[in-house]
C-alpha atoms as a PDB file:
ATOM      1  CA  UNK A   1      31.638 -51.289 -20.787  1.00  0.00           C
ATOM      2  CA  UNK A   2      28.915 -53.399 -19.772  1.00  0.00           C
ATOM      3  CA  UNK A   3      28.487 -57.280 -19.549  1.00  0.00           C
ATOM      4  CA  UNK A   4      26.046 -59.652 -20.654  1.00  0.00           C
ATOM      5  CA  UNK A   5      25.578 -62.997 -19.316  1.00  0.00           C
ATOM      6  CA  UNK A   6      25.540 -65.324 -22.780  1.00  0.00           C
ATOM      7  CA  UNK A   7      23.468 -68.475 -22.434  1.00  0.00           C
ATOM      8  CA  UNK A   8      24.197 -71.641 -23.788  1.00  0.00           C
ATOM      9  CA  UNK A   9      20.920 -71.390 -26.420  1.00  0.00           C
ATOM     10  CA  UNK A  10      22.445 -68.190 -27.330  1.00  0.00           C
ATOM     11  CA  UNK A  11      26.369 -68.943 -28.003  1.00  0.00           C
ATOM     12  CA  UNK A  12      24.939 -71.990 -30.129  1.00  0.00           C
ATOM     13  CA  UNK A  13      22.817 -69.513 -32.435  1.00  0.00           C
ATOM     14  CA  UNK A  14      25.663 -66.957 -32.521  1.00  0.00           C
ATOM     15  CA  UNK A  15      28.271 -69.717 -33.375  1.00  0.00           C
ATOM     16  CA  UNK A  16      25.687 -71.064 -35.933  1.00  0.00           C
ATOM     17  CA  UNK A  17      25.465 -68.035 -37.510  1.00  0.00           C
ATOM     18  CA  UNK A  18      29.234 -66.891 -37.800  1.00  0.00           C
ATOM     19  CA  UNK A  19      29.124 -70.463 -39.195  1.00  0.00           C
ATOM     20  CA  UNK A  20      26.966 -69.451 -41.475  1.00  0.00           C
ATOM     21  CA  UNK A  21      28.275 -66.103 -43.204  1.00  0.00           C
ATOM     22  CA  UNK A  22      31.915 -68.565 -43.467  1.00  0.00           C
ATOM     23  CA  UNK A  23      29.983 -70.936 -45.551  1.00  0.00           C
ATOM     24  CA  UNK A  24      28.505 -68.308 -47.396  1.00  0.00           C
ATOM     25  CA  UNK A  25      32.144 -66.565 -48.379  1.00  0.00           C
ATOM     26  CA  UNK A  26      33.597 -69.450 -49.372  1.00  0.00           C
ATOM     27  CA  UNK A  27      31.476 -70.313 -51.761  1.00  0.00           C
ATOM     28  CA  UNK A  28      33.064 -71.143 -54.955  1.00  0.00           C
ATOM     29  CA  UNK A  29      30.716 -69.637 -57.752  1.00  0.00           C
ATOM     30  CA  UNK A  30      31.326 -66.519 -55.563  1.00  0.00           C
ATOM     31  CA  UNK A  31      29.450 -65.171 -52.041  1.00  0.00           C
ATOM     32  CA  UNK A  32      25.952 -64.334 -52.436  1.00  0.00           C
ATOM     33  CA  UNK A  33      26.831 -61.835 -49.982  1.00  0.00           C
ATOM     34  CA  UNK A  34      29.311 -58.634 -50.399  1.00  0.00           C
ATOM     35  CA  UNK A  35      32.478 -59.648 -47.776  1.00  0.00           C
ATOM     36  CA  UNK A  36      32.911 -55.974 -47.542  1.00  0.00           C
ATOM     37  CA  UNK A  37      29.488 -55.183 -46.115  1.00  0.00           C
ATOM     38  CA  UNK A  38      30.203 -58.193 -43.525  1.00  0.00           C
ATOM     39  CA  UNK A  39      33.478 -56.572 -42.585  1.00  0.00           C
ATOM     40  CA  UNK A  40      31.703 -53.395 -41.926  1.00  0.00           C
ATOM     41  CA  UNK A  41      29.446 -55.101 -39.863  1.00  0.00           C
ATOM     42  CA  UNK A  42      31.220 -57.112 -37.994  1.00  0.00           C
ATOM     43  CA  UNK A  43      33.378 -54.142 -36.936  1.00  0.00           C
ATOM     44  CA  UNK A  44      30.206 -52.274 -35.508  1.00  0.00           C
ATOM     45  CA  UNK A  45      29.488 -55.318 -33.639  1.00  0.00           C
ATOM     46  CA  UNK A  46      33.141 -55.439 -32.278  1.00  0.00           C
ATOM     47  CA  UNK A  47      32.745 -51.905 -31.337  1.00  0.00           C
ATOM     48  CA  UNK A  48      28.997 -52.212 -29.609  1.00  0.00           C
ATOM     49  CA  UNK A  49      27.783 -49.682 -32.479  1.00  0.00           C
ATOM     50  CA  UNK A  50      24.074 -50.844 -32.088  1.00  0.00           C
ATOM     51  CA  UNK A  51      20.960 -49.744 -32.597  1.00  0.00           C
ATOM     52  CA  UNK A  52      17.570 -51.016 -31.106  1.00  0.00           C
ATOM     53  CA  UNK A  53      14.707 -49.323 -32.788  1.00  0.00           C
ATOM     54  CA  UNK A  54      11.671 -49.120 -30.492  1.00  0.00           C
ATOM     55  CA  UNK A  55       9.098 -52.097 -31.438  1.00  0.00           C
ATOM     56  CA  UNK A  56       6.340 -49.440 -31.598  1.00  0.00           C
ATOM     57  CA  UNK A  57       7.695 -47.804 -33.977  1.00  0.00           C
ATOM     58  CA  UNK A  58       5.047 -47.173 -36.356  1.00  0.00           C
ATOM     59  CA  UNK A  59       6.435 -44.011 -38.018  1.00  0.00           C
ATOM     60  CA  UNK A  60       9.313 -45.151 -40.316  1.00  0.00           C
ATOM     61  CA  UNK A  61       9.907 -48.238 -42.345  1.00  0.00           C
ATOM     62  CA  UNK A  62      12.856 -49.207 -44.328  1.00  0.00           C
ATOM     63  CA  UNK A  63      12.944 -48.936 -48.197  1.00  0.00           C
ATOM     64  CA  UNK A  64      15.526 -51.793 -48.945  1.00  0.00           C
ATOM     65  CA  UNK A  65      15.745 -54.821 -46.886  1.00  0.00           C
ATOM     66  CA  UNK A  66      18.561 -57.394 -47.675  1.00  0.00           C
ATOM     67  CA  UNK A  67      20.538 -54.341 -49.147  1.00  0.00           C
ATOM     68  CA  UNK A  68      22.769 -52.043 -47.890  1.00  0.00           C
ATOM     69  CA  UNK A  69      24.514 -48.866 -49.682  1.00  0.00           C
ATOM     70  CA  UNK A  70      28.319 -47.313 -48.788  1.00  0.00           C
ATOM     71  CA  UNK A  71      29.595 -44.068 -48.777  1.00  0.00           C
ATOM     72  CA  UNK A  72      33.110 -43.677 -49.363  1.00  0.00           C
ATOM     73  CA  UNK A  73      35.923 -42.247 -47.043  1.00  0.00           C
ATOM     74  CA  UNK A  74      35.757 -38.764 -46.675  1.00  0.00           C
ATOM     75  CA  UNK A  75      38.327 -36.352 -45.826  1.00  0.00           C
ATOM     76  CA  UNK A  76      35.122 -34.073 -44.056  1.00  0.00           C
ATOM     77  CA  UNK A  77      36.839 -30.976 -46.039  1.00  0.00           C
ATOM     78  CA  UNK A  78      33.499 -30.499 -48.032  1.00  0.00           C
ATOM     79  CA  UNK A  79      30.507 -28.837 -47.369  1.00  0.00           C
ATOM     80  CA  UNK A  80      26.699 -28.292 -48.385  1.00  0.00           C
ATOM     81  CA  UNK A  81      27.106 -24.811 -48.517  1.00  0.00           C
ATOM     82  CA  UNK A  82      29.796 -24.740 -50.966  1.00  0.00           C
ATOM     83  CA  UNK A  83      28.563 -28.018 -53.192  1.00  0.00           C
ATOM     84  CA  UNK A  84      27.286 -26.346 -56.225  1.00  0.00           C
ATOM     85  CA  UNK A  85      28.311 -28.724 -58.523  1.00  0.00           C
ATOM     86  CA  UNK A  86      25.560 -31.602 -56.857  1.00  0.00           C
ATOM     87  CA  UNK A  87      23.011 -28.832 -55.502  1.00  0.00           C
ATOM     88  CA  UNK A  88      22.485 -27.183 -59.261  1.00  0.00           C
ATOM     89  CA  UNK A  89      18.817 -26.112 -58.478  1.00  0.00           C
ATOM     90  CA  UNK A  90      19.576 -24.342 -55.365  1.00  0.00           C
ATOM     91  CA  UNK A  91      21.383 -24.494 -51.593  1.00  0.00           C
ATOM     92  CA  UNK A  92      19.148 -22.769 -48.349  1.00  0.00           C
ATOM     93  CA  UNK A  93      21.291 -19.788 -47.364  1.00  0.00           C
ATOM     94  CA  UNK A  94      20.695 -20.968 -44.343  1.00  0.00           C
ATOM     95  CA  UNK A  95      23.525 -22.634 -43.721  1.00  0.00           C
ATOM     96  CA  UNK A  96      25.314 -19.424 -44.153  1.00  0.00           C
ATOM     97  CA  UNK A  97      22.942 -17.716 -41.515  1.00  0.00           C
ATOM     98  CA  UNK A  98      23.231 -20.526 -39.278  1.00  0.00           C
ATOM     99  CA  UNK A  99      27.181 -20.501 -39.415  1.00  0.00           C
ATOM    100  CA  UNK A 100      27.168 -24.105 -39.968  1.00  0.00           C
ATOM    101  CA  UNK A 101      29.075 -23.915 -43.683  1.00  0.00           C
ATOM    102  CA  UNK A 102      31.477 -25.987 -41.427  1.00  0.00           C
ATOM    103  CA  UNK A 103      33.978 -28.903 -42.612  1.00  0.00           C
ATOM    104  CA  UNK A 104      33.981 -31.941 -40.081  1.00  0.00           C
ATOM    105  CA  UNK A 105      35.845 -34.954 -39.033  1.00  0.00           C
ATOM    106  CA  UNK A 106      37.593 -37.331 -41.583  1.00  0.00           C
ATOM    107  CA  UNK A 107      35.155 -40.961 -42.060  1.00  0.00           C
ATOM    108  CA  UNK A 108      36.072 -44.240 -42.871  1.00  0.00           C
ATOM    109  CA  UNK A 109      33.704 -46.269 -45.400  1.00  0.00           C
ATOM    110  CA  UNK A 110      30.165 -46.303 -43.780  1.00  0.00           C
ATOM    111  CA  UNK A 111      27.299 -48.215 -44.148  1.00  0.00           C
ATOM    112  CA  UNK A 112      23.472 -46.190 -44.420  1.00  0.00           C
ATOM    113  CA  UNK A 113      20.060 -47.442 -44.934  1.00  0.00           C
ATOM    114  CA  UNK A 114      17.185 -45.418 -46.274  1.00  0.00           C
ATOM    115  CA  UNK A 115      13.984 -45.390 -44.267  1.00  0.00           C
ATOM    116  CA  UNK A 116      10.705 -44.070 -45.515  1.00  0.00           C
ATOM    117  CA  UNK A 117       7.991 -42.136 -43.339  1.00  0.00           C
ATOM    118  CA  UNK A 118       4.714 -44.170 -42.843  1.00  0.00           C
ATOM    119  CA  UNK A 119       3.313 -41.552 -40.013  1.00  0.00           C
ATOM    120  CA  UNK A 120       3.195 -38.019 -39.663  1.00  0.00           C
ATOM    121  CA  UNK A 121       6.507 -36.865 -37.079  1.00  0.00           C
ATOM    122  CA  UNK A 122       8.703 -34.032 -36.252  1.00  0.00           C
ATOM    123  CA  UNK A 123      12.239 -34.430 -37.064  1.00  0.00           C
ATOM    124  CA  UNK A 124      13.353 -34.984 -33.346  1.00  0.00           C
ATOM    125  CA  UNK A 125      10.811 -38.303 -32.926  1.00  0.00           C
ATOM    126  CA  UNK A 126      11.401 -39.834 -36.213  1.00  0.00           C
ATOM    127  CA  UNK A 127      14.977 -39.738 -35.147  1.00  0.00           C
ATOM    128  CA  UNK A 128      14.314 -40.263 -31.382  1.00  0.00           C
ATOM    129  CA  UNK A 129      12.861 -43.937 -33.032  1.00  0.00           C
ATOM    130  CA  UNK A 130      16.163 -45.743 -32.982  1.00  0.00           C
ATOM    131  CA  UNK A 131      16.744 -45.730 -29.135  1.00  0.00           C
ATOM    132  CA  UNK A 132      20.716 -44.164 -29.305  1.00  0.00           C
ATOM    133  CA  UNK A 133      22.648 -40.899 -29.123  1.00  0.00           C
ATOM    134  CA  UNK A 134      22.121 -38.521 -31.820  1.00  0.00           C
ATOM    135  CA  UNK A 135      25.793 -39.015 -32.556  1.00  0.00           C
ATOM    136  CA  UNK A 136      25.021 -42.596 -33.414  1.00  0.00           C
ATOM    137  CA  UNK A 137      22.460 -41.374 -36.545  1.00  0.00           C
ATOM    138  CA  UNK A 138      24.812 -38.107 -37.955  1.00  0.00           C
ATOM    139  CA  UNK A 139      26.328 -38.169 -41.231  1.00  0.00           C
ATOM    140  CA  UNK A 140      28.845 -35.499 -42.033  1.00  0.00           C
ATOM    141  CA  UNK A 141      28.315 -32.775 -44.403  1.00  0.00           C
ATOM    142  CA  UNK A 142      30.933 -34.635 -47.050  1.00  0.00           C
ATOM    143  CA  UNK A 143      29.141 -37.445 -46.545  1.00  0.00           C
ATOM    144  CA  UNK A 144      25.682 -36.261 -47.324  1.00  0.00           C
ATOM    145  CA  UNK A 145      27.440 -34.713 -50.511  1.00  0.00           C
ATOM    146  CA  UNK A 146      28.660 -38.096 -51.082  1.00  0.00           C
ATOM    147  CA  UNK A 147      25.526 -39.675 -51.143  1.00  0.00           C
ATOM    148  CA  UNK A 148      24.033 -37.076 -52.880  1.00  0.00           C
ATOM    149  CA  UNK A 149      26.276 -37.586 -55.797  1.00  0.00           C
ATOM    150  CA  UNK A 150      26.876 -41.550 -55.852  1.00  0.00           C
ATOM    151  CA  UNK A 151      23.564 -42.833 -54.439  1.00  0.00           C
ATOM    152  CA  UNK A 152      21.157 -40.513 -55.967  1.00  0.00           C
ATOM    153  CA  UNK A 153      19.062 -43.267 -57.108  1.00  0.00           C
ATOM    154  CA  UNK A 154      17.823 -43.474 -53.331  1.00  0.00           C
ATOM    155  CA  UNK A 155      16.691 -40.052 -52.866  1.00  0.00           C
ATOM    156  CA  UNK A 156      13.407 -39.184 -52.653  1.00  0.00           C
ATOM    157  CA  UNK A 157      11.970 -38.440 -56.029  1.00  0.00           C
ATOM    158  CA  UNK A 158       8.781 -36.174 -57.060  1.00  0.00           C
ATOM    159  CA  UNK A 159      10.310 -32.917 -54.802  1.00  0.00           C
ATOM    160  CA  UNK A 160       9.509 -34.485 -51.821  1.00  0.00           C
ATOM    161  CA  UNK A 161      12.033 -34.678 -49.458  1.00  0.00           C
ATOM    162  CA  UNK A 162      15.134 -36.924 -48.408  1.00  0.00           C
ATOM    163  CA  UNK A 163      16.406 -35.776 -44.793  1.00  0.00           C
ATOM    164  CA  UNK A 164      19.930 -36.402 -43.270  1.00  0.00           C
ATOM    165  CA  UNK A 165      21.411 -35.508 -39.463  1.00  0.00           C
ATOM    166  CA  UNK A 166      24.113 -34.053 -39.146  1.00  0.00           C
ATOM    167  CA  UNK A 167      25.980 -32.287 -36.401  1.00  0.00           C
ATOM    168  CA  UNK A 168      27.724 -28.725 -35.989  1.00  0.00           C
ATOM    169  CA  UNK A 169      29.380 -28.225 -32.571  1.00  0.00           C
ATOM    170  CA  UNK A 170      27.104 -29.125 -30.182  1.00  0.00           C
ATOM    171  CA  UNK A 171      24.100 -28.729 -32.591  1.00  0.00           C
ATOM    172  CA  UNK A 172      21.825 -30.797 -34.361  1.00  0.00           C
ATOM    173  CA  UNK A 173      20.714 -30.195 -37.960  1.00  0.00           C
ATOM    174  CA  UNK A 174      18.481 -31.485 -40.568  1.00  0.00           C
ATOM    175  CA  UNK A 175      19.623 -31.186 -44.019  1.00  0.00           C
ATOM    176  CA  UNK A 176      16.772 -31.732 -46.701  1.00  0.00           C
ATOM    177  CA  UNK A 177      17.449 -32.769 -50.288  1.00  0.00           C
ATOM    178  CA  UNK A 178      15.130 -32.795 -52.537  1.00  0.00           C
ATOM    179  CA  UNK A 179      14.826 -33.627 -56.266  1.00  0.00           C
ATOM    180  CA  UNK A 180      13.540 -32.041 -59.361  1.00  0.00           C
ATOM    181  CA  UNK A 181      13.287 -32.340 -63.159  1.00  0.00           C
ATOM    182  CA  UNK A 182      16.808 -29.847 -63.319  1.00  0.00           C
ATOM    183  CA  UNK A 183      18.431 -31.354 -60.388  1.00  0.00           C
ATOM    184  CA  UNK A 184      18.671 -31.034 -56.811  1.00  0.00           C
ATOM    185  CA  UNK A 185      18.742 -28.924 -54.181  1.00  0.00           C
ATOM    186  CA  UNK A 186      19.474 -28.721 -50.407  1.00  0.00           C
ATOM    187  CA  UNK A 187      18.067 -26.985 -47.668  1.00  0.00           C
ATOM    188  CA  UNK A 188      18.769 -27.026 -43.738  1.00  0.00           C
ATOM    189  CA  UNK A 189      16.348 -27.235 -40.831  1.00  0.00           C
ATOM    190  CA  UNK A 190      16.943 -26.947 -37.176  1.00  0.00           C
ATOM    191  CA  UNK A 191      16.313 -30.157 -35.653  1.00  0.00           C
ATOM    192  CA  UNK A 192      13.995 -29.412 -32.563  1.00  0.00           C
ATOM    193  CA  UNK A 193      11.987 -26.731 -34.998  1.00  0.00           C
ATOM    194  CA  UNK A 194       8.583 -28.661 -34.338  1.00  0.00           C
ATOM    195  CA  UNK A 195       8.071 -28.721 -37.989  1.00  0.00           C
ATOM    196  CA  UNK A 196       5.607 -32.279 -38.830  1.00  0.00           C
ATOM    197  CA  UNK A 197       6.717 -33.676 -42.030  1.00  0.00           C
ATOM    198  CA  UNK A 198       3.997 -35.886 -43.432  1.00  0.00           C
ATOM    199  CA  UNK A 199       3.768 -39.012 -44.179  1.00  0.00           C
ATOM    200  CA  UNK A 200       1.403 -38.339 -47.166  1.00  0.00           C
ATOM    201  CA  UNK A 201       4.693 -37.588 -49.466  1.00  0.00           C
ATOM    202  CA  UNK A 202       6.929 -40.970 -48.090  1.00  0.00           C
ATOM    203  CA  UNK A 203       9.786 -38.361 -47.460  1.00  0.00           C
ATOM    204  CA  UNK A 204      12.782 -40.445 -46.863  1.00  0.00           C
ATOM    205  CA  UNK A 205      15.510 -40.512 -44.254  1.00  0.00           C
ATOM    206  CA  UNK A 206      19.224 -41.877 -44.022  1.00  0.00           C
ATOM    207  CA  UNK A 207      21.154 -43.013 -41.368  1.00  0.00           C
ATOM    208  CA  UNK A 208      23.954 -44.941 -40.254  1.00  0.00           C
ATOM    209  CA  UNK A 209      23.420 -48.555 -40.591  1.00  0.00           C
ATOM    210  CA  UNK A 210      24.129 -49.762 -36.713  1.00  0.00           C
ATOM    211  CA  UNK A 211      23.602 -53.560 -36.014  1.00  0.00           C
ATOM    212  CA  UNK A 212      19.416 -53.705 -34.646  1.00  0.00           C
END
C-alpha cells in the first residue's frame, strides 16, 4: 500500500472536517445528513476505494449533487437475462449469445451516482474518465436489476438510454436500459465496440460512488 506524507495544513482540514460530519450527527432535531451514507463512505475511504476523475473531463457531468442513491445487498443470484418481471418491453438476446446470462458475486449495500453525457464518447472513454480499474466502476447484474426496480426514477427517460458496467469473467459489458411508455427494456453492448453514444439525447450512466 502506498504512503502519503500528511502536512500539518492538511491533518487540520481533515480533523476539521471529521469534526464537522460529528457535529452534524448529533444534531438534536435530527442530522441533515443520512449517517448511513457517511458510514458507507467512510468505509471506502478506510479501504482507499477512490476515484479521481480527470479535470478535463468535459464528457460527463453528474445529475444529483449533494445526493446519493443505495442499492441493497444482493445475493448476485439474479440476472438480466432472466428479469422479466422489470424488463416487460423486452431483454437483447444478446446476453444469451454472448454467454454472459451469468450470476455473480454476493454485494454489500453500495453507493451509485448517476452521471449524464455532455459530449459525444464511446463507452470505453466515458468510462476511461474516472482514472481507476474497470473493476472499480462494475455493478453486478443483480444490482443493475436492483436499480432498475427501486431507483427507476433515475433512469433515463424519453427511450434514450441509461448505461451500466458490468463484468463477466474477464470481460467487460455495457448493459443499456432504456425506458418507454409500457416499461423498460434492456439490452447489452460490448464495451470496446467503438459505438459513439451522443450527447444530443443526455443518455445517462451509473457507477459506483468512490470518494473523488
Amino acid at each position: 500500500m502506498a504512503k502519503f506524507n500528511v502536512t500539518g495544513e492538511q491533518h487540520f482540514s481533515i480533523s476539521g472536517q471529521i469534526l464537522e460530519i460529528q457535529r452534524q450527527i448529533r444534531l438534536k432535531g435530527g442530522s441533515p445528513i443520512d449517517p448511513e451514507l457517511v458510514q458507507l463512505a467512510l468505509q471506502d475511504i478506510i479501504e482507499g476505494k477512490f476515484i479521481h476523475i480527470k479535470k478535463d473531463n468535459s464528457i460527463l457531468c453528474l445529475v444529483l449533487i449533494g445526493k446519493s442513491i443505495i442499492i441493497d445487498d444482493c445475493d448476485g443470484s439474479e440476472t438480466l437475462a432472466n428479469a422479466n418481471e422489470i424488463f416487460k418491453v423486452g431483454i437483447d438476446e444478446d446476453f444469451e449469445n454472448y454467454g454472459i446470462n451469468n450470476p455473480g458475486n454476493a454485494t454489500e449495500k453500495t453507493v451509485v451516482v448517476v452521471h449524464k453525457m455532455v459530449k459525444d464518447a464511446t463507452s470505453a472513454q466515458m468510462f476511461g474518465l474516472f482514472g481507476t480499474d474497470l473493476d472499480k466502476l462494475c455493478l453486478t447484474q443483480h444490482q443493475i436489476k436492483n436499480f432498475c426496480k427501486k431507483h427507476s426514477n433515475w433512469l433515463r427517460a424519453d427511450g434514450y438510454a441509461t448505461l451500466f458496467l458490468f463484468k463477466v469473467r474477464d470481460r467487460f459489458f455495457v448493459a443499456d436500459v432504456r425506458v418507454s411508455f409500457d416499461g423498460l427494456r434492456v439490452d447489452v453492448d460490448k464495451f470496446k465496440n467503438g459505438y459513439v453514444w451522443s450527447a444530443e439525447n443526455a443518455h445517462r450512466v451509473v457507477v459506483p460512488q468512490l470518494i473523488v
